[in-house]
Protein backbone atom coordinates (compact mmCIF):
# COMPACT_ATOMS: atom_id res chain seq x y z
CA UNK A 1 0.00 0.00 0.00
CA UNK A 2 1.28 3.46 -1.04
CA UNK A 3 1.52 6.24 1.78
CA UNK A 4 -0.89 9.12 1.74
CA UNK A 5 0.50 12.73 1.97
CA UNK A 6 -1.17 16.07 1.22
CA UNK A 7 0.87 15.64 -2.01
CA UNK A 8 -0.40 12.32 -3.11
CA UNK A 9 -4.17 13.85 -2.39
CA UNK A 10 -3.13 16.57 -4.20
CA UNK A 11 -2.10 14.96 -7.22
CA UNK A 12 -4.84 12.25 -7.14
CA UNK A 13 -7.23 15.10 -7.85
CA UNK A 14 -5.09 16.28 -10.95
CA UNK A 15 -5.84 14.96 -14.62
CA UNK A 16 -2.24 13.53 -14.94
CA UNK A 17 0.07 10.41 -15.34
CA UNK A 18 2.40 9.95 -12.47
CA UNK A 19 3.87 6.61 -10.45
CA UNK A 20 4.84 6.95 -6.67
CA UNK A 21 8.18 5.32 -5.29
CA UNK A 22 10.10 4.67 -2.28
CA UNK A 23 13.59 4.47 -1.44
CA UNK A 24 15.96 4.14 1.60
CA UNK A 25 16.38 7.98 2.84
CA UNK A 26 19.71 7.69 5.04
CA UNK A 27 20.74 11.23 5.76
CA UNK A 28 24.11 10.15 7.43
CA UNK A 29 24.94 8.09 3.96
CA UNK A 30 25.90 11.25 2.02
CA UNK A 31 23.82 13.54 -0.55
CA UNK A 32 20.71 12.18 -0.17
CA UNK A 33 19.42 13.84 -3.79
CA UNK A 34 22.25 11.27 -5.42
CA UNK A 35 21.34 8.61 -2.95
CA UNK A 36 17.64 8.54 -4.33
CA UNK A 37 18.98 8.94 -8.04
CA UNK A 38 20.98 5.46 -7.36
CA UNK A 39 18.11 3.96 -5.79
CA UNK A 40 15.90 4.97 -8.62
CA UNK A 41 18.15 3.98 -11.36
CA UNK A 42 18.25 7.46 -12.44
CA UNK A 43 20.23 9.98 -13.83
CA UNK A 44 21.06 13.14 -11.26
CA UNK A 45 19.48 15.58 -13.61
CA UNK A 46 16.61 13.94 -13.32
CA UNK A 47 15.86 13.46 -9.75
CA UNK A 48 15.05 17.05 -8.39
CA UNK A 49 14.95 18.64 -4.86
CA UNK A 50 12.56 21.03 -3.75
CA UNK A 51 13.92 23.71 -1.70
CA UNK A 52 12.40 26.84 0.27
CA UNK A 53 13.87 30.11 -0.05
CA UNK A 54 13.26 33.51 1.44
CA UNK A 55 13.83 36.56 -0.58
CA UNK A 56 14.61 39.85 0.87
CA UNK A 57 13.50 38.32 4.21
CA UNK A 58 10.12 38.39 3.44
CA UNK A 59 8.72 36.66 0.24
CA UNK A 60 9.02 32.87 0.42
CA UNK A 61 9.60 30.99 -2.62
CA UNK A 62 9.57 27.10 -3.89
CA UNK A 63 12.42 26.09 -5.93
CA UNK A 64 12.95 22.98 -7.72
CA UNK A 65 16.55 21.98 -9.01
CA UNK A 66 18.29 19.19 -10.14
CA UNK A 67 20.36 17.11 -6.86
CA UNK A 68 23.87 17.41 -8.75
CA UNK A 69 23.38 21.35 -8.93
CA UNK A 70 24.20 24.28 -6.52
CA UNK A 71 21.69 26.72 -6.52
CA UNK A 72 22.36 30.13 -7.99
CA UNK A 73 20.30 32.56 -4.80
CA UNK A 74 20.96 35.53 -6.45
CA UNK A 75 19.11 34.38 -9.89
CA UNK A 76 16.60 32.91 -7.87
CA UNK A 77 15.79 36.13 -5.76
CA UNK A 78 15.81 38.16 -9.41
CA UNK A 79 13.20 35.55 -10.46
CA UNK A 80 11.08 37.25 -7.78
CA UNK A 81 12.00 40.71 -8.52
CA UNK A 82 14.28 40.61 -5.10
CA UNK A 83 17.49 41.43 -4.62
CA UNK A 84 18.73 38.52 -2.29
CA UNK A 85 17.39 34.81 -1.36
CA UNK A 86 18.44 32.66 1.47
CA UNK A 87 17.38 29.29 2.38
CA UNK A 88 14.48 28.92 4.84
CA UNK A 89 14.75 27.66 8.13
CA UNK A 90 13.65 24.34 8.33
CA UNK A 91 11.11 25.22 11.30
CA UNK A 92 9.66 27.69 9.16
CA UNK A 93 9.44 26.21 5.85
CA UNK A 94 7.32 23.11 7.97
CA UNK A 95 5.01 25.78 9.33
CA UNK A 96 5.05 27.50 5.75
CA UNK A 97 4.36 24.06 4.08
CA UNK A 98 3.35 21.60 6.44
CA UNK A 99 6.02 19.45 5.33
CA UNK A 100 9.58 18.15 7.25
CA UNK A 101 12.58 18.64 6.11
CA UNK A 102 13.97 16.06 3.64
CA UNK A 103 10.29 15.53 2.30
CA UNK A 104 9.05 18.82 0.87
CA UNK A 105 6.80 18.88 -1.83
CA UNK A 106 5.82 21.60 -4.51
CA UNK A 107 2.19 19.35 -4.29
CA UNK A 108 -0.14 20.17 -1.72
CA UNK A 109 1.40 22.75 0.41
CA UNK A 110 -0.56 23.85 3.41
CA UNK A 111 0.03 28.16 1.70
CA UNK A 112 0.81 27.47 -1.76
CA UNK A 113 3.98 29.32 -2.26
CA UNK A 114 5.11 30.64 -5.51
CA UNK A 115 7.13 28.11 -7.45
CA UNK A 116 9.57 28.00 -9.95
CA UNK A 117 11.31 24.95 -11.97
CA UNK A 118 15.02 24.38 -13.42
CA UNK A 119 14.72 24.92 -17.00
CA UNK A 120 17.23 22.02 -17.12
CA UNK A 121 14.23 20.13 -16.04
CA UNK A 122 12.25 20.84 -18.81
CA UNK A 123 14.84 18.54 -21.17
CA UNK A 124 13.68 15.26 -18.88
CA UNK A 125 10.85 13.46 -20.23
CA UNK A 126 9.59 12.57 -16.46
CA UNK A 127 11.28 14.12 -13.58
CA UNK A 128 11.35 12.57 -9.96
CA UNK A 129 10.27 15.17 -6.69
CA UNK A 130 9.86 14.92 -3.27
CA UNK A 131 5.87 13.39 -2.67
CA UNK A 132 5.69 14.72 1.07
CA UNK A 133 8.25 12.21 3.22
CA UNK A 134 11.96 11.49 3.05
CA UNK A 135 12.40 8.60 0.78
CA UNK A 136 9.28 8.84 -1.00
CA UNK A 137 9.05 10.52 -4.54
CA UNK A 138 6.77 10.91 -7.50
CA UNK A 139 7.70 10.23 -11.33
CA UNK A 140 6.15 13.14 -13.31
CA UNK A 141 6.25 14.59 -16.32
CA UNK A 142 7.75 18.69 -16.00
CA UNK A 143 5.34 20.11 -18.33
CA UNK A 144 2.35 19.15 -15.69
CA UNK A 145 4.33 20.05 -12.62
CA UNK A 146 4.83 23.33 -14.63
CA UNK A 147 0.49 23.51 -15.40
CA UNK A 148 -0.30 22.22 -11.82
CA UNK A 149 1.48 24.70 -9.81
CA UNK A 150 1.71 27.57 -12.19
CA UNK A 151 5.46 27.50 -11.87
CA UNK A 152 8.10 30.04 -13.37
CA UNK A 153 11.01 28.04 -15.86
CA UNK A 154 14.27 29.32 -15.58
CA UNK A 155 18.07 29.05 -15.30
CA UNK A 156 18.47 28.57 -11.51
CA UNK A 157 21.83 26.79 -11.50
CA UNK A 158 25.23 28.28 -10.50
């Protein structure tokens, strides 16, 4: 039996193809976004991690990036018409989201924050993203990720 999250309700309400799928999520093993790509039998630049930023202190923003790239926070805070981003607390970013740590989703966030995608992404027939735990991930295609959540494309890589 597949585990529910607010992301798996989320999506089963949505008109699109997707798979669920679990892996081991062992934080003290290394990089857990290359971890899951092994586990997967992906490639990196298709298994993507969803990270919350802050910019200018106040606007909070969803960012999805390929696991084998840095994130470029001064691109991403000019996404947003900002002139700096940071990363979130973790504390927050549950309260923001209603998601730990390790197993945020873009999909059925408790405030829907504004989202934007890796345009390196957009290459990838199906992409892989956090479904609302650690270890637990859905297979989806970018264009509806892009169509569900109204998300920005761009270069967010440094």
């Amino acid at each position: 039996m597949t585990k529910e999250t607010a992301a798996t309700v989320f999506l089963a309400g949505q008109d699109v193809p997707y798979s669920l799928h679990e892996y081991t999520y062992a934080p003290e093993g290394g990089p857990i976004g290359m971890q899951a790509a092994e586990a997967l039998g992906s490639r990196p630049d298709s298994v993507l991690k969803t990270l919350v930023v802050e910019i200018d202190r106040k606007q909070p923003a969803c960012v999805i990036a390929p696991v084998d790239q840095k994130l470029n926070l001064k691109k991403v805070a000019a996404l947003f018409g900002g002139r700096n981003a940071r990363m979130m607390s973790p504390e927050k970013a549950h309260e923001l989201t209603g998601y730990q740590g390790g197993g945020t989703s873009p999909f059925g966030q408790k405030t829907d924050i504004p989202l934007v995608i890796s345009q390196d992404a957009m290459t990838q027939d199906h992409i892989y993203i956090n479904a609302g735990d650690q270890g637990f991930v859905v297979r989806i295609a970018p264009a509806d990720v892009v169509r569900l959540r109204n998300a920005k494309v761009a270069e967010v890589g440094a």
